[in-house]
N, C-alpha and C. Protein backbone atom coordinates (compact mmCIF):
# COMPACT_ATOMS: atom_id res chain seq x y z
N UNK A 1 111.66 101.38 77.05
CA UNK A 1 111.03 100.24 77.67
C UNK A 1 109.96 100.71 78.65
N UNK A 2 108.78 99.67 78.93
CA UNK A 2 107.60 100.85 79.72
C UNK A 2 107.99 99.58 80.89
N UNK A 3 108.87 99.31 81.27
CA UNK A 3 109.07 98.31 82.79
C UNK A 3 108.14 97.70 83.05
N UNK A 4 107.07 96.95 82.07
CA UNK A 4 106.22 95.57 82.14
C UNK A 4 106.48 94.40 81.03
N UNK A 5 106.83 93.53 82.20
CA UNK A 5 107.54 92.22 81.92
C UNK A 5 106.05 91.37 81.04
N UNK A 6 105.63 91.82 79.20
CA UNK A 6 104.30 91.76 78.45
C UNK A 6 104.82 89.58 78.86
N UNK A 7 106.02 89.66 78.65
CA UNK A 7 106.21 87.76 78.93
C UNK A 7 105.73 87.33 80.08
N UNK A 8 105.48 88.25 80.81
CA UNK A 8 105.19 87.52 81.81
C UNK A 8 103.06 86.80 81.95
N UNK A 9 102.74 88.03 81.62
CA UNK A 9 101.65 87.73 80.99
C UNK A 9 100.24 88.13 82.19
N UNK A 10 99.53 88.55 81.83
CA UNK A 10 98.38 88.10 82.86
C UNK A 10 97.53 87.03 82.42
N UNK A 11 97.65 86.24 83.86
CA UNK A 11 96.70 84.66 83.68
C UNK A 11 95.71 84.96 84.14
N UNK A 12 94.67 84.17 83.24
CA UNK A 12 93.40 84.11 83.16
C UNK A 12 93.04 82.73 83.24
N UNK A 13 91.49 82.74 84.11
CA UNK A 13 91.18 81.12 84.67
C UNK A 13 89.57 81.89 85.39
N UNK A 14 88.74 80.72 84.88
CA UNK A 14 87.43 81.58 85.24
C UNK A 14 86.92 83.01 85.15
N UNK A 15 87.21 83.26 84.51
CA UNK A 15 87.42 84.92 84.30
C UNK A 15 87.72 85.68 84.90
N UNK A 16 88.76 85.36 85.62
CA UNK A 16 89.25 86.52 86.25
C UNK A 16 90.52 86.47 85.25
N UNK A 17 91.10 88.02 85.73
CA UNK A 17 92.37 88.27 85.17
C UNK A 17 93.25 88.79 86.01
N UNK A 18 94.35 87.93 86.37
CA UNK A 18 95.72 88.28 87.54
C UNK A 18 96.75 88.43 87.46
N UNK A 19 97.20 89.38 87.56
CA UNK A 19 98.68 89.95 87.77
C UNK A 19 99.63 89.58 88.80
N UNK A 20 100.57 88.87 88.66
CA UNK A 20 101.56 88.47 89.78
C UNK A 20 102.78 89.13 89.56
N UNK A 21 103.16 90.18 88.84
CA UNK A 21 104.34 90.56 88.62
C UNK A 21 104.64 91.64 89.93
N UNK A 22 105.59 91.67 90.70
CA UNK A 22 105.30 92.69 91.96
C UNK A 22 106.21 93.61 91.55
N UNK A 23 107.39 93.86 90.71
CA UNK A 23 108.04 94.85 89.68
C UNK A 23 107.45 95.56 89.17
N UNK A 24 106.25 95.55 88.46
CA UNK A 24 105.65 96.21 87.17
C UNK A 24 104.41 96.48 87.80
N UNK A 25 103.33 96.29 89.05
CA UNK A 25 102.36 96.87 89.26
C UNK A 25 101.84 97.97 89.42
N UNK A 26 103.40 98.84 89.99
CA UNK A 26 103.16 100.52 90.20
C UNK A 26 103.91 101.12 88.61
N UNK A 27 104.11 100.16 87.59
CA UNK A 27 104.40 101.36 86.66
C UNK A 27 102.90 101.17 85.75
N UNK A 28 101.96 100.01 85.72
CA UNK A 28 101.01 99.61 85.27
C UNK A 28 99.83 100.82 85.48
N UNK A 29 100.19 101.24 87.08
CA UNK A 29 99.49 102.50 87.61
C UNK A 29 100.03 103.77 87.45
N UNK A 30 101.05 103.80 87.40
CA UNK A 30 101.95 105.16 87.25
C UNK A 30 101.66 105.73 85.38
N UNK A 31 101.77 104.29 84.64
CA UNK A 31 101.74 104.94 82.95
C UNK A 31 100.67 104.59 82.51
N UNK A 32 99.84 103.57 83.18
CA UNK A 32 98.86 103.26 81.83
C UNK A 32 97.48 103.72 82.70
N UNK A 33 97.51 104.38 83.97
CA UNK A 33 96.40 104.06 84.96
C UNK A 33 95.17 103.18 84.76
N UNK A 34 95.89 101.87 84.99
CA UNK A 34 95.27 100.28 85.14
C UNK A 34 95.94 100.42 86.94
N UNK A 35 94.65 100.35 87.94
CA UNK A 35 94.55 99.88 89.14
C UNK A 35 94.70 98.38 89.35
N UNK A 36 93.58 97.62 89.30
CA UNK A 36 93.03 96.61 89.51
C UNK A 36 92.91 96.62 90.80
N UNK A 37 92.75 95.14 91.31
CA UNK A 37 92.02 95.08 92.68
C UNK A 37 93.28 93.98 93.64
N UNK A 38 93.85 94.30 94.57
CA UNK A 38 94.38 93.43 94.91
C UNK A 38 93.58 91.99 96.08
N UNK A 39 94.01 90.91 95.49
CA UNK A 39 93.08 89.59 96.32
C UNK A 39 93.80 88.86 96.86
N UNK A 40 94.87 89.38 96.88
CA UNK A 40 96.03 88.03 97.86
C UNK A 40 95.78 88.28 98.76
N UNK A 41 96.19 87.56 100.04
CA UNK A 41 96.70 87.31 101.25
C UNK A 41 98.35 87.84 101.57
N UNK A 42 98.70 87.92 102.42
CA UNK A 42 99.82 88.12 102.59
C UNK A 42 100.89 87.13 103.45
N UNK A 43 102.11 86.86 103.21
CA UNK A 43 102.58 85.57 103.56
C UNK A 43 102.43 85.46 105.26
N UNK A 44 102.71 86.11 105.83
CA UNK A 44 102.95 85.84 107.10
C UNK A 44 101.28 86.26 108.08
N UNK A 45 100.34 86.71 106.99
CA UNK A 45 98.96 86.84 107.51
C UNK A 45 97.90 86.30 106.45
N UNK A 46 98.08 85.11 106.38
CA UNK A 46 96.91 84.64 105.57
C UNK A 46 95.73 84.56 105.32
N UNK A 47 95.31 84.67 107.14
CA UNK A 47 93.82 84.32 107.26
C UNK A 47 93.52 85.57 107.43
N UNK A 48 93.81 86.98 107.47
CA UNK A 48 93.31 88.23 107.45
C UNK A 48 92.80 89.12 105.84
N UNK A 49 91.98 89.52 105.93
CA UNK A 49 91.82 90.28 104.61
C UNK A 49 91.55 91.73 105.23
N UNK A 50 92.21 92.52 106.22
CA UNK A 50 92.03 94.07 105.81
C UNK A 50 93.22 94.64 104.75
N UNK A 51 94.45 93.58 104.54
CA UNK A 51 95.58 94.43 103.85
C UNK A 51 95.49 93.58 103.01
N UNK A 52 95.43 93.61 101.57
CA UNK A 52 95.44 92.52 100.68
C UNK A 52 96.65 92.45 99.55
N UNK A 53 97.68 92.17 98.93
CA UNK A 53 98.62 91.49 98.39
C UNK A 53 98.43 91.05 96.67
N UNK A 54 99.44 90.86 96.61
CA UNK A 54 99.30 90.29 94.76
C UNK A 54 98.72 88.69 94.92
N UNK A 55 97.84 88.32 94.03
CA UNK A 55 97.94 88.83 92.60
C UNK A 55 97.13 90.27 92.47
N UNK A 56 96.99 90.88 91.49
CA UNK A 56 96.02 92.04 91.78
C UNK A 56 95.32 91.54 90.20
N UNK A 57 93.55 91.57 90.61
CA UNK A 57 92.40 91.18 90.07
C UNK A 57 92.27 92.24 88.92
N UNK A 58 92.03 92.42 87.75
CA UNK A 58 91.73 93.26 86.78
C UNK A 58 90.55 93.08 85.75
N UNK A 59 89.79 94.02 85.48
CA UNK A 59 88.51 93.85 84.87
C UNK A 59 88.96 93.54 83.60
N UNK A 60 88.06 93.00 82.74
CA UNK A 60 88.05 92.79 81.69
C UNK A 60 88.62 93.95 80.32
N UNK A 61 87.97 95.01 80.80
CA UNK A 61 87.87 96.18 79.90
C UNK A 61 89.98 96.83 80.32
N UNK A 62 90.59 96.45 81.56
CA UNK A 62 91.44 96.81 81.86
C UNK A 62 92.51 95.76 80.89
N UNK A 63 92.23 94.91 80.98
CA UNK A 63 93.02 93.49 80.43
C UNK A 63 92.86 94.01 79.03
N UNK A 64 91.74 94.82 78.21
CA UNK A 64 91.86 94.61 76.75
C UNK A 64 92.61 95.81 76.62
N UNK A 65 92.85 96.89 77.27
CA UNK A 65 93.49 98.17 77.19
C UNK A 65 95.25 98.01 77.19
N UNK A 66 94.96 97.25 78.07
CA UNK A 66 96.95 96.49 78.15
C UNK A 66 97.39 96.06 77.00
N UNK A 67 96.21 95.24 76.84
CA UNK A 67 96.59 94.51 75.50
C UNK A 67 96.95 95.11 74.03
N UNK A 68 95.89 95.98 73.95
CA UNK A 68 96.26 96.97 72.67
C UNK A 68 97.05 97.67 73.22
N UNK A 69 97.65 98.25 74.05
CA UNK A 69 99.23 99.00 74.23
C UNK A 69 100.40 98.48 74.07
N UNK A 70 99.91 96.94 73.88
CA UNK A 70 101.27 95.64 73.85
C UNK A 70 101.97 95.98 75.28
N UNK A 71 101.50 96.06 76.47
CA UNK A 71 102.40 95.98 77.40
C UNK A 71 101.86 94.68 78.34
N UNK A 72 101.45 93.64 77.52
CA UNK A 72 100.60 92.63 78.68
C UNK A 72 100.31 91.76 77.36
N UNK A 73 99.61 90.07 77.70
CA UNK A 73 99.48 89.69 76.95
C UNK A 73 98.73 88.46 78.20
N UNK A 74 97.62 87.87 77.72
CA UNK A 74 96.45 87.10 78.53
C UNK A 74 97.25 85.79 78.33
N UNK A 75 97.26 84.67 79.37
CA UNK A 75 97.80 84.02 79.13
C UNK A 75 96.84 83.14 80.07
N UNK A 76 96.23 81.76 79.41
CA UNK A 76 95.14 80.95 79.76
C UNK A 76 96.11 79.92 80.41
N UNK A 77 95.82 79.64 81.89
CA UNK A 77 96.64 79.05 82.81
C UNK A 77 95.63 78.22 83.18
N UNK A 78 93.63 77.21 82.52
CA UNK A 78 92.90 76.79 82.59
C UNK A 78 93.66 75.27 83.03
N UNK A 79 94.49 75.02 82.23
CA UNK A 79 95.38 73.15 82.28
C UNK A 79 96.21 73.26 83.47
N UNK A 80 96.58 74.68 83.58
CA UNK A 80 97.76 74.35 84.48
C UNK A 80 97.00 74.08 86.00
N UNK A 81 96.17 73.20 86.73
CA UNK A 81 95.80 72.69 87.76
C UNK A 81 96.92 71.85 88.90
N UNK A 82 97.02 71.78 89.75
CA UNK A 82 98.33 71.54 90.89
C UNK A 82 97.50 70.42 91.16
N UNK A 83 98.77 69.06 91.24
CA UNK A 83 98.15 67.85 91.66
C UNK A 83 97.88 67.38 92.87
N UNK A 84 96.71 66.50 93.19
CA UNK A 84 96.77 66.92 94.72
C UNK A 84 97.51 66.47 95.68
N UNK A 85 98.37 65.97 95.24
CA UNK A 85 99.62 66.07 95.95
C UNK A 85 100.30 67.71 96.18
N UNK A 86 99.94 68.20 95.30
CA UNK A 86 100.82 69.97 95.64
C UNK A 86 99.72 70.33 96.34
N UNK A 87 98.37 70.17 95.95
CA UNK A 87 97.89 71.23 96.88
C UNK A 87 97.71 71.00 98.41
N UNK A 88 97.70 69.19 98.34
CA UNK A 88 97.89 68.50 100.06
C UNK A 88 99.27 69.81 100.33
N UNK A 89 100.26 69.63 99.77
CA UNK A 89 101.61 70.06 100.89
C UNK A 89 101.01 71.54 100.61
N UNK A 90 100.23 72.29 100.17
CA UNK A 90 100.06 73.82 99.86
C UNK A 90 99.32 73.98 101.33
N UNK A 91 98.11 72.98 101.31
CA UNK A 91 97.31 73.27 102.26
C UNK A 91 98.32 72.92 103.87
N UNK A 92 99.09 72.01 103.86
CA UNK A 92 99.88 71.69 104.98
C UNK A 92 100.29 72.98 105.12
N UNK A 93 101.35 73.68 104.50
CA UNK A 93 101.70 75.19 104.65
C UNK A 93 101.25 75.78 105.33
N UNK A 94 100.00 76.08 105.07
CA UNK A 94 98.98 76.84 105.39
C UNK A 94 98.80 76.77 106.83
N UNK A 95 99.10 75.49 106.97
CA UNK A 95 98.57 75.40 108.54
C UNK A 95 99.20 75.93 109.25
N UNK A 96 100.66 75.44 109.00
CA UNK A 96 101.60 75.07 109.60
C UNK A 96 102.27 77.01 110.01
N UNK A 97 101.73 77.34 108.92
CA UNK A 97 102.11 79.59 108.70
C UNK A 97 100.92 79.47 110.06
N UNK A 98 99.96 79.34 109.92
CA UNK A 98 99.02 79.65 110.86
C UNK A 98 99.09 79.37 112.25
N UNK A 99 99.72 78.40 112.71
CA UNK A 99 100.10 78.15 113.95
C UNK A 99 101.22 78.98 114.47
N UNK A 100 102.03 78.49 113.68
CA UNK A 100 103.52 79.57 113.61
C UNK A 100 103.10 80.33 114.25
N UNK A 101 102.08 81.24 113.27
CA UNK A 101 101.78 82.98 113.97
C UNK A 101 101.01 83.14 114.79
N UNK A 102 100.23 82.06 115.49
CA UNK A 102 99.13 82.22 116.63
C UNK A 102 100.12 80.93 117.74
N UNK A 103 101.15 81.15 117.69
CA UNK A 103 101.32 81.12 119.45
C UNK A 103 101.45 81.61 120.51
């Protein structure tokens, strides 16, 4: 087994391609040397970007290399849009982490 969860999939949406699996990112680097770029935030520091977090961003040419190894498989997450009702309470979150940590 090469310890990447191919079900899990990397989603794709505007062309980017993202990895959320936090299990399988260091064997992605360890066996297949696929980096990518990490663009998250981190939970308890959102509004900072010197340390950045999953998902981790991957080029195109990285996404087709996975793919012919069969350890990954693109998975178009274009429909799946959050109603704005989720993203109202997403953005409430947001705040609400942000105050939290600036008192």
């Amino acid at each position: 087994s090469s310890g990447i969860n191919a079900e899990y999939g990397i989603r794709t949406r505007d062309d980017k391609y993202l990895w959320w699996d936090v299990n399988s990112i260091s064997t992605l680097r360890e066996k297949f040397n696929v980096i990518g770029t990490a663009i998250g935030t981190l939970p308890r520091k959102p509004r900072q970007n010197k340390v950045l977090g999953l998902p981790v961003c991957f080029m195109k040419e990285q996404v087709y290399l996975l793919c012919v190894a069969r350890v990954a498989v693109v998975v178009d997450v274009t429909g799946d849009l959050p109603s704005s009702r989720d993203s109202e309470e997403f953005l409430g979150g947001l705040e609400a982490s942000y105050k939290a940590q600036n008192k």
